[in-house]
N, C-alpha and C. Protein backbone atom coordinates (compact mmCIF):
# COMPACT_ATOMS: atom_id res chain seq x y z
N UNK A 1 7.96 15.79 -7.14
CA UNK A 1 6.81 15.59 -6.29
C UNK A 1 5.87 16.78 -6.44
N UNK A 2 4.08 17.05 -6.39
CA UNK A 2 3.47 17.37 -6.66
C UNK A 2 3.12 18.04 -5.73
N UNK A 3 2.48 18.97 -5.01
CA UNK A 3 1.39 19.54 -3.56
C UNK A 3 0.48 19.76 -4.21
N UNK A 4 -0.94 19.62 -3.63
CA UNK A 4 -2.21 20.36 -3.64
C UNK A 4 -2.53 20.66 -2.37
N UNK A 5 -3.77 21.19 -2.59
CA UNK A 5 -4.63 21.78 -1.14
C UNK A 5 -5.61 20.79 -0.98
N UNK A 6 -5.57 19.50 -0.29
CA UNK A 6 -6.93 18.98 0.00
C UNK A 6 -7.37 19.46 1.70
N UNK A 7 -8.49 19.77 1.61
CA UNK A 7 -9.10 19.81 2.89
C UNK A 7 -9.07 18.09 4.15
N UNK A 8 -9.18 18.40 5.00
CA UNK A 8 -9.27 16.33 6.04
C UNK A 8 -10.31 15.68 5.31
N UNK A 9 -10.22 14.71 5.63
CA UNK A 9 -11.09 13.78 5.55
C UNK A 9 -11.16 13.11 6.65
N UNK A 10 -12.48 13.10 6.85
CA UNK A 10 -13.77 12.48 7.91
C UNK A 10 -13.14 10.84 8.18
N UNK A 11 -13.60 10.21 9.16
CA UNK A 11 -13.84 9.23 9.60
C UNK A 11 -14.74 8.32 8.59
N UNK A 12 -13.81 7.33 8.60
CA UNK A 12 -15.06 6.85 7.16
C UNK A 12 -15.31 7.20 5.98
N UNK A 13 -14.19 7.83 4.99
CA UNK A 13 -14.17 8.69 3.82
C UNK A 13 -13.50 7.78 3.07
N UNK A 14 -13.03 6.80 3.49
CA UNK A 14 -11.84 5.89 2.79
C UNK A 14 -12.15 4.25 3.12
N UNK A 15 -13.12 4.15 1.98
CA UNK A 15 -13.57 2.58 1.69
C UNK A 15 -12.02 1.66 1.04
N UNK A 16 -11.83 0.62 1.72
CA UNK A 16 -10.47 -0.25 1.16
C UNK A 16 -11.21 -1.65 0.90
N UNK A 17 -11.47 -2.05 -0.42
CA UNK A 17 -11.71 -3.07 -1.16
C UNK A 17 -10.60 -4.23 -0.45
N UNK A 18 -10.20 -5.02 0.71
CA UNK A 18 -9.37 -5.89 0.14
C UNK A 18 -10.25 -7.19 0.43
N UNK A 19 -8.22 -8.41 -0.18
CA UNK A 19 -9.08 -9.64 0.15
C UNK A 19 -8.54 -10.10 -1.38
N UNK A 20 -8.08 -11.42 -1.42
CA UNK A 20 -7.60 -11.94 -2.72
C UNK A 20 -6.03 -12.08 -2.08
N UNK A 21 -5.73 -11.23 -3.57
CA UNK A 21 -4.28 -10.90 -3.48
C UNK A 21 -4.20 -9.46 -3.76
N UNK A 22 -5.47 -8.88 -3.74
CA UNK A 22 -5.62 -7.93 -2.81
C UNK A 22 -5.37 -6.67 -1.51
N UNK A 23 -4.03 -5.46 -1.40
CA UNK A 23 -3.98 -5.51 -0.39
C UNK A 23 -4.38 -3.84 -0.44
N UNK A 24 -3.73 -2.99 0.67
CA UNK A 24 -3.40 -1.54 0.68
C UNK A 24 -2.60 -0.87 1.40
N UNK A 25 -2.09 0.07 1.07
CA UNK A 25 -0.90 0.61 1.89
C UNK A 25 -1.47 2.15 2.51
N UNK A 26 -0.63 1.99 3.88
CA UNK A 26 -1.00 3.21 4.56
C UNK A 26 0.38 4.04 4.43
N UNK A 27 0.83 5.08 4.20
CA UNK A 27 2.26 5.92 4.57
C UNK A 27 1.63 6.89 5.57
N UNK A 28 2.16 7.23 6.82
CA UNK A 28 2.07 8.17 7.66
C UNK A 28 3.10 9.08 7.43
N UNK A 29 2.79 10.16 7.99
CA UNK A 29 4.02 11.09 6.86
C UNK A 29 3.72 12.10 9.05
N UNK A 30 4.64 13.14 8.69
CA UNK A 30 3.89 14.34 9.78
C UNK A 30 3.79 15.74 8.62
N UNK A 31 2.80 16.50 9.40
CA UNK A 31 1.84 17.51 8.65
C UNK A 31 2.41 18.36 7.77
N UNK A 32 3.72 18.69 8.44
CA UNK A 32 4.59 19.45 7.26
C UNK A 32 4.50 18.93 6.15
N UNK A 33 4.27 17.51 5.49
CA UNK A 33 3.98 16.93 3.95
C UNK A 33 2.54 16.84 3.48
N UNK A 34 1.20 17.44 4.57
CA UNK A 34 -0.32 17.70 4.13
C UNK A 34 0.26 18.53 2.73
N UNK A 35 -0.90 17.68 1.47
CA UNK A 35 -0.48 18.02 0.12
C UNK A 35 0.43 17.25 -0.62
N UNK A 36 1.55 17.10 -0.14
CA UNK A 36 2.59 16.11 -0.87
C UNK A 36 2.04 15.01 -1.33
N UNK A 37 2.75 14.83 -2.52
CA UNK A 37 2.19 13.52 -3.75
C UNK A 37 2.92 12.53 -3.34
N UNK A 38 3.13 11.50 -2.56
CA UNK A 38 4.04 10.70 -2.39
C UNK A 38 3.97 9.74 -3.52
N UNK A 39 5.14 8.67 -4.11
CA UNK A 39 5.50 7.70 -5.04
C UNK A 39 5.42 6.67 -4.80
N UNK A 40 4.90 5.32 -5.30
CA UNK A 40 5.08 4.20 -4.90
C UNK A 40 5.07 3.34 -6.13
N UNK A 41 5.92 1.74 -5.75
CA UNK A 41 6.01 1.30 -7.39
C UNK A 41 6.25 -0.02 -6.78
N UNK A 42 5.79 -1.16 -7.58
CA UNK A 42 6.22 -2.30 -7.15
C UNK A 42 7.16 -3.07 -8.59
N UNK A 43 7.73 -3.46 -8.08
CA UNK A 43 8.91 -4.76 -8.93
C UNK A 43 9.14 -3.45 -10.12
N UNK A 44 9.67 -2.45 -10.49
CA UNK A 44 9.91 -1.74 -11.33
C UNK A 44 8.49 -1.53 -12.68
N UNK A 45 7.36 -1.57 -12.01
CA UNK A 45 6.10 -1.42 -12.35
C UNK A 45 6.20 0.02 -12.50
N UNK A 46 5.14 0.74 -12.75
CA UNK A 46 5.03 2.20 -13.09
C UNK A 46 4.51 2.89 -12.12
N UNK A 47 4.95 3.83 -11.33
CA UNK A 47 4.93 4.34 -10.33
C UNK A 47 3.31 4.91 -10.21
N UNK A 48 3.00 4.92 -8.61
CA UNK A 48 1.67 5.45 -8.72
C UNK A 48 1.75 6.49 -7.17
N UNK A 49 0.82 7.55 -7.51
CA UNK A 49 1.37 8.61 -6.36
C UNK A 49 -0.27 8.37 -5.31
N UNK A 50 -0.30 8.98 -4.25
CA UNK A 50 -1.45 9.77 -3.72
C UNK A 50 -1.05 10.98 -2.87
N UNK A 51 -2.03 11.55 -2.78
CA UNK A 51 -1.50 12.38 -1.85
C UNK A 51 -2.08 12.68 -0.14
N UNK A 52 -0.29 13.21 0.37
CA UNK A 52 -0.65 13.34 1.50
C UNK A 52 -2.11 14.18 2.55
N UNK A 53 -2.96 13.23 3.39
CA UNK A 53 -4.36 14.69 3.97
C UNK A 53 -4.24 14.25 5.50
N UNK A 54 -4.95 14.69 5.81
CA UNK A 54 -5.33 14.87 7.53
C UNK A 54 -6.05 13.67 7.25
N UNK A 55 -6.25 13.22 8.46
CA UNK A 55 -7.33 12.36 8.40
C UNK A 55 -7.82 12.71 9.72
N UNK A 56 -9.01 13.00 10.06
CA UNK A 56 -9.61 13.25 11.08
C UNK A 56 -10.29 11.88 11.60
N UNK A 57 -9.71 11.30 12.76
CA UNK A 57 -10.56 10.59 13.57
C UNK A 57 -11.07 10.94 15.48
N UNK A 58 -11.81 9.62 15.76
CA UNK A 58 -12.19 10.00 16.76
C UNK A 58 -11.58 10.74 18.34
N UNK A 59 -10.29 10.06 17.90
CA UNK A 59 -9.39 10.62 19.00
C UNK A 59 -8.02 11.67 18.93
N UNK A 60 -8.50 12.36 17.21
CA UNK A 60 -7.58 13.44 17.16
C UNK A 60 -7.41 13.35 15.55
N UNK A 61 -6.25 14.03 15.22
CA UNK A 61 -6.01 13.75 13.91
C UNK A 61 -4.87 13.16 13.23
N UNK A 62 -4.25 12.54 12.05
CA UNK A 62 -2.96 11.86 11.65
C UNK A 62 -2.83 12.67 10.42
N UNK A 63 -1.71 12.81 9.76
CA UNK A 63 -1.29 12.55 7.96
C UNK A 63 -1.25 11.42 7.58
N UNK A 64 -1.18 10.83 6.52
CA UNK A 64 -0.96 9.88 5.74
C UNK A 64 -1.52 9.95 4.13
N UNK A 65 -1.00 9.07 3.35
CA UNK A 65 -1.15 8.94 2.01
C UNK A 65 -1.74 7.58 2.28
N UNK A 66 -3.00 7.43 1.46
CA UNK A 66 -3.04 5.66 1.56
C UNK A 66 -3.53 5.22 -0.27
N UNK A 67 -2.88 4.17 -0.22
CA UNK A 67 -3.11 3.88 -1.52
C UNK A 67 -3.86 2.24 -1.43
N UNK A 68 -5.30 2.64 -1.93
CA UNK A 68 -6.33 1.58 -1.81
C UNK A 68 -5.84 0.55 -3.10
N UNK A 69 -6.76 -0.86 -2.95
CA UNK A 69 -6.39 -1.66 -4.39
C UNK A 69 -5.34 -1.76 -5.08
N UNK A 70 -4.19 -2.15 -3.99
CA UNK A 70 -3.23 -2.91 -4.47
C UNK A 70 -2.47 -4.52 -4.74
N UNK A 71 -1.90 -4.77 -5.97
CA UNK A 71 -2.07 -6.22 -5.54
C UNK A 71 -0.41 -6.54 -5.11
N UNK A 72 -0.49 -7.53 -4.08
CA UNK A 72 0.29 -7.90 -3.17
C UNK A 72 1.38 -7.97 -4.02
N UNK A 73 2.70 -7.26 -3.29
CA UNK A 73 3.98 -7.90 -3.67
C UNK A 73 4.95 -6.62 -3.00
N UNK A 74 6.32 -6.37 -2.85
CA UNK A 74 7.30 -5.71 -2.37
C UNK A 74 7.04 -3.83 -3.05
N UNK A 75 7.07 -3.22 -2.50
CA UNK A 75 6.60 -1.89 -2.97
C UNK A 75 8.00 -0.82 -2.29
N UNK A 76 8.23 -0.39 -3.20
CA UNK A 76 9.00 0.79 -2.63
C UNK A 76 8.37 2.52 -2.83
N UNK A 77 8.67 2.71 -1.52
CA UNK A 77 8.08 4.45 -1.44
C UNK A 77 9.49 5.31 -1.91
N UNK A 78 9.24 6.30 -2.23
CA UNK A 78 9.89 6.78 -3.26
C UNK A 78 10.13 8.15 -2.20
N UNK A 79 10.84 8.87 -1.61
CA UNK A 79 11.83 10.10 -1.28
C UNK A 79 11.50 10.94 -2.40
N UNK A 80 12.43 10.92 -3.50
CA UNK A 80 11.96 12.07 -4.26
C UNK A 80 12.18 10.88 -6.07
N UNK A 81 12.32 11.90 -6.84
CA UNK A 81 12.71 10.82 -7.98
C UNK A 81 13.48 9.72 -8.58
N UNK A 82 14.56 9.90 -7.78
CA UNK A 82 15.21 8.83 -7.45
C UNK A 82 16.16 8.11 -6.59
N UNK A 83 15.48 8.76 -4.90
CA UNK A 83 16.02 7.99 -4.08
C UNK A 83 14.65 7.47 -3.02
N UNK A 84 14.88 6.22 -2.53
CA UNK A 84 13.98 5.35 -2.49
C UNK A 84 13.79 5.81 -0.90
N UNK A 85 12.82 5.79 -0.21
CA UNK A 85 12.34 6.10 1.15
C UNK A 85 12.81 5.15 2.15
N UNK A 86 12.36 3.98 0.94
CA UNK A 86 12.02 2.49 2.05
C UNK A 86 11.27 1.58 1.20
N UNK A 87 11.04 0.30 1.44
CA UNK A 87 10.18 -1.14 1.10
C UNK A 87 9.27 -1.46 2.22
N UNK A 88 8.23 -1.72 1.70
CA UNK A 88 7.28 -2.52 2.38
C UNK A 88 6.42 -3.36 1.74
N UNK A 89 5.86 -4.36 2.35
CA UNK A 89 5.82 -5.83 1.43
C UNK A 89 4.10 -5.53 1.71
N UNK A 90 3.08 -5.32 0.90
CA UNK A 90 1.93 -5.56 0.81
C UNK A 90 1.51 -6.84 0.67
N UNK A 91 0.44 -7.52 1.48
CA UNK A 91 -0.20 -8.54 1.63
C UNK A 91 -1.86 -8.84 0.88
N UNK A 92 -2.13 -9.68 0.58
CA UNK A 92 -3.58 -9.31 0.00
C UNK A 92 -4.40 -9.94 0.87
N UNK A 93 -5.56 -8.72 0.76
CA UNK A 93 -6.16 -9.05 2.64
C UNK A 93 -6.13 -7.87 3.72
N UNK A 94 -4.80 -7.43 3.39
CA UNK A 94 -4.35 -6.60 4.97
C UNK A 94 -3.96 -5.44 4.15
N UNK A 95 -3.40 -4.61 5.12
CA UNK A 95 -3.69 -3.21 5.19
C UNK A 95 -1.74 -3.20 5.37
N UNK A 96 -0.81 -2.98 4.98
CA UNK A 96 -0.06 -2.56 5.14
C UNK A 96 0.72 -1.16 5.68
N UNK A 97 1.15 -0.90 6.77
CA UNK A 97 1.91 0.86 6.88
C UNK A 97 2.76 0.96 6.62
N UNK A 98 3.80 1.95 6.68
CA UNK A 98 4.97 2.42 6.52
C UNK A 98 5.04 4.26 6.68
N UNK A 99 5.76 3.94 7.98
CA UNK A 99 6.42 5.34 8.38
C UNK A 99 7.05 6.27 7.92
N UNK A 100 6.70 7.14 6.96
CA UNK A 100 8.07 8.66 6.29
C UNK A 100 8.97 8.39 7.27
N UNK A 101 10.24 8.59 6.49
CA UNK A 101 11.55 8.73 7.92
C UNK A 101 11.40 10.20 8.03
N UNK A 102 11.59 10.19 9.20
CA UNK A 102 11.25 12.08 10.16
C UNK A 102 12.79 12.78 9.46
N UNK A 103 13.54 12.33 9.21
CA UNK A 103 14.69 12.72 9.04
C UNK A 103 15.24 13.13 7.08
N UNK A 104 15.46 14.23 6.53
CA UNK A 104 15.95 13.64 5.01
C UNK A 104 16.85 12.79 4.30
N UNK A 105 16.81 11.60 3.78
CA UNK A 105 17.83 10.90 3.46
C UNK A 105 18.60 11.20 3.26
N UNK A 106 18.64 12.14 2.09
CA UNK A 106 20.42 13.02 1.52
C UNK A 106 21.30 13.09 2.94
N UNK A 107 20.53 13.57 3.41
CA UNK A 107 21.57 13.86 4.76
C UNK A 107 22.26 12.95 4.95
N UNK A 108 21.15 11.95 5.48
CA UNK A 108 21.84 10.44 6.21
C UNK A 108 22.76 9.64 5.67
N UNK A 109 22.80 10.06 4.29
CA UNK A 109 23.71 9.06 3.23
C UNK A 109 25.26 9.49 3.45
């Protein structure tokens, strides 16, 4: 996994094309991962990252990774290189989330 330094992003910085089959995914992460490259891949497709920023809105601020222009089907978020976070099924049209587990997997296993 990757870090950079991005600064927040504003209210309204993040145009999402959907609609078709069409969808996008939100990951909420907490701030300790601002920077982190998170992984995502569908049906053993080729993985695609974004990374974690602030997002500043009107009633405070969140983390998340969101990955715009995706087309619909079962997606797995990726932990580290090869243990899997979690699945979530993107829709085309809608906006999909999925929660970081607060907790590290290794552990839990």
């Amino acid at each position: 996994m990757h870090e950079h330094a991005y600064g927040p992003s504003e209210t309204g910085s993040v145009v999402l094309d959907l609609g078709g089959e069409t969808g996008a995914l939100i990951v909420y992460t907490g701030r300790d991962l601002h920077g982190r490259e998170i992984e995502i891949s569908r049906d053993g497709d080729r993985r695609t990252h974004s990374a974690v920023r602030e997002r500043r809105v009107r009633d405070g601020s969140f983390h998340s990774a969101v990955y715009p222009d995706l087309p619909a089907g079962i997606y797995t978020v990726w932990w580290d290189n090869d243990t899997s976070a979690g699945t979530v099924s993107v829709h085309g049209g809608a906006i999909a989330e999925f929660v970081w587990p607060s907790r590290g997997l290794a552990a839990s296993g």
